[in-house]
Structure formats: structure tokens, C-alpha cells
C-alpha atoms as a PDB file:
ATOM      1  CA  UNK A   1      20.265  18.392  16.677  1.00  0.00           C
ATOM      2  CA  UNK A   2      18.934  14.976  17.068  1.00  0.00           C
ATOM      3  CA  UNK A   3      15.580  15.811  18.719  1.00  0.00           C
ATOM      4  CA  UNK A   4      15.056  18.698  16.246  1.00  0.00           C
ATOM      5  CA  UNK A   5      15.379  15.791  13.388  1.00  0.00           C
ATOM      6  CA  UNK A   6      13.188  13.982  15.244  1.00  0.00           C
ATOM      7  CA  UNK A   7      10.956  16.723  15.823  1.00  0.00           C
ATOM      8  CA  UNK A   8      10.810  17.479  11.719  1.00  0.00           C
ATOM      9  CA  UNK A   9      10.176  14.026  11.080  1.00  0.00           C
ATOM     10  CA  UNK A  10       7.066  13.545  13.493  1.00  0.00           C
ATOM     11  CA  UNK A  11       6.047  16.563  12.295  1.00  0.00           C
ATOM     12  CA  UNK A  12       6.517  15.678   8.396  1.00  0.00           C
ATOM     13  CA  UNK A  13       4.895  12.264   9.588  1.00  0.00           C
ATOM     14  CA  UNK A  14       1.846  14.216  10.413  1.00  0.00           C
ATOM     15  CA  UNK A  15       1.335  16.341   7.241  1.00  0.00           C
ATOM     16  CA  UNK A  16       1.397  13.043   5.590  1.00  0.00           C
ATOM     17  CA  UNK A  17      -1.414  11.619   7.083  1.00  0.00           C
ATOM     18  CA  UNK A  18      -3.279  14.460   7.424  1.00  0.00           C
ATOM     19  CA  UNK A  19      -2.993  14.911   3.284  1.00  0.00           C
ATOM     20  CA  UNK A  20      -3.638  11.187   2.697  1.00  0.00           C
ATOM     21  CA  UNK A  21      -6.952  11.598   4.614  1.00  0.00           C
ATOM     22  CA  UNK A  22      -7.907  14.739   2.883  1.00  0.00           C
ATOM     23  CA  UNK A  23      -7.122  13.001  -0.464  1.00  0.00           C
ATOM     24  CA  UNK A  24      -9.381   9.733   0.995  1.00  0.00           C
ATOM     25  CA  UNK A  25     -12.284  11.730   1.828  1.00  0.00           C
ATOM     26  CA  UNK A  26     -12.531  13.432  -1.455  1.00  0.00           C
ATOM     27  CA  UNK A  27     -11.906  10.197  -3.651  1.00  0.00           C
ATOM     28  CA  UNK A  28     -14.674   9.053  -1.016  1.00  0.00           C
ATOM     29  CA  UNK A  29     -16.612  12.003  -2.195  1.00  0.00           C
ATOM     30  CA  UNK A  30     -16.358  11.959  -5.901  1.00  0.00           C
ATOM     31  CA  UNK A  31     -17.244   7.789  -5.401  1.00  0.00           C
ATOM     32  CA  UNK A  32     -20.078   9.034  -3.815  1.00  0.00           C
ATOM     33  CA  UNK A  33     -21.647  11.385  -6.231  1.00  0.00           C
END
């Protein structure tokens, strides 16, 4: 049960930081314009 918690929480991790770059580029993008 443990690795499958630890599995959700990398994974969770991940989704994160892939959203907080999305959200950086396009705050870089609107800057931009």
C-alpha cells in the first residue's frame, strides 16, 4: 500500500509542476504581448 502512496504522490508531484509551468509560460506570454 505504501509504494502505491508513494506512487500517487510522485505522480500528483508531477501534475503539479507540469501545471505550474503551463501557467508560467502563459503569464510569460500575456507579459509578452
Amino acid at each position: 500500500m505504501s509504494v502505491w502512496g508513494k506512487l500517487f504522490t510522485a505522480l500528483r508531484g508531477g501534475a503539479n509542476e507540469a501545471a505550474e509551468a503551463v501557467a508560467d509560460s502563459q503569464a510569460m506570454r500575456i507579459l509578452d504581448q
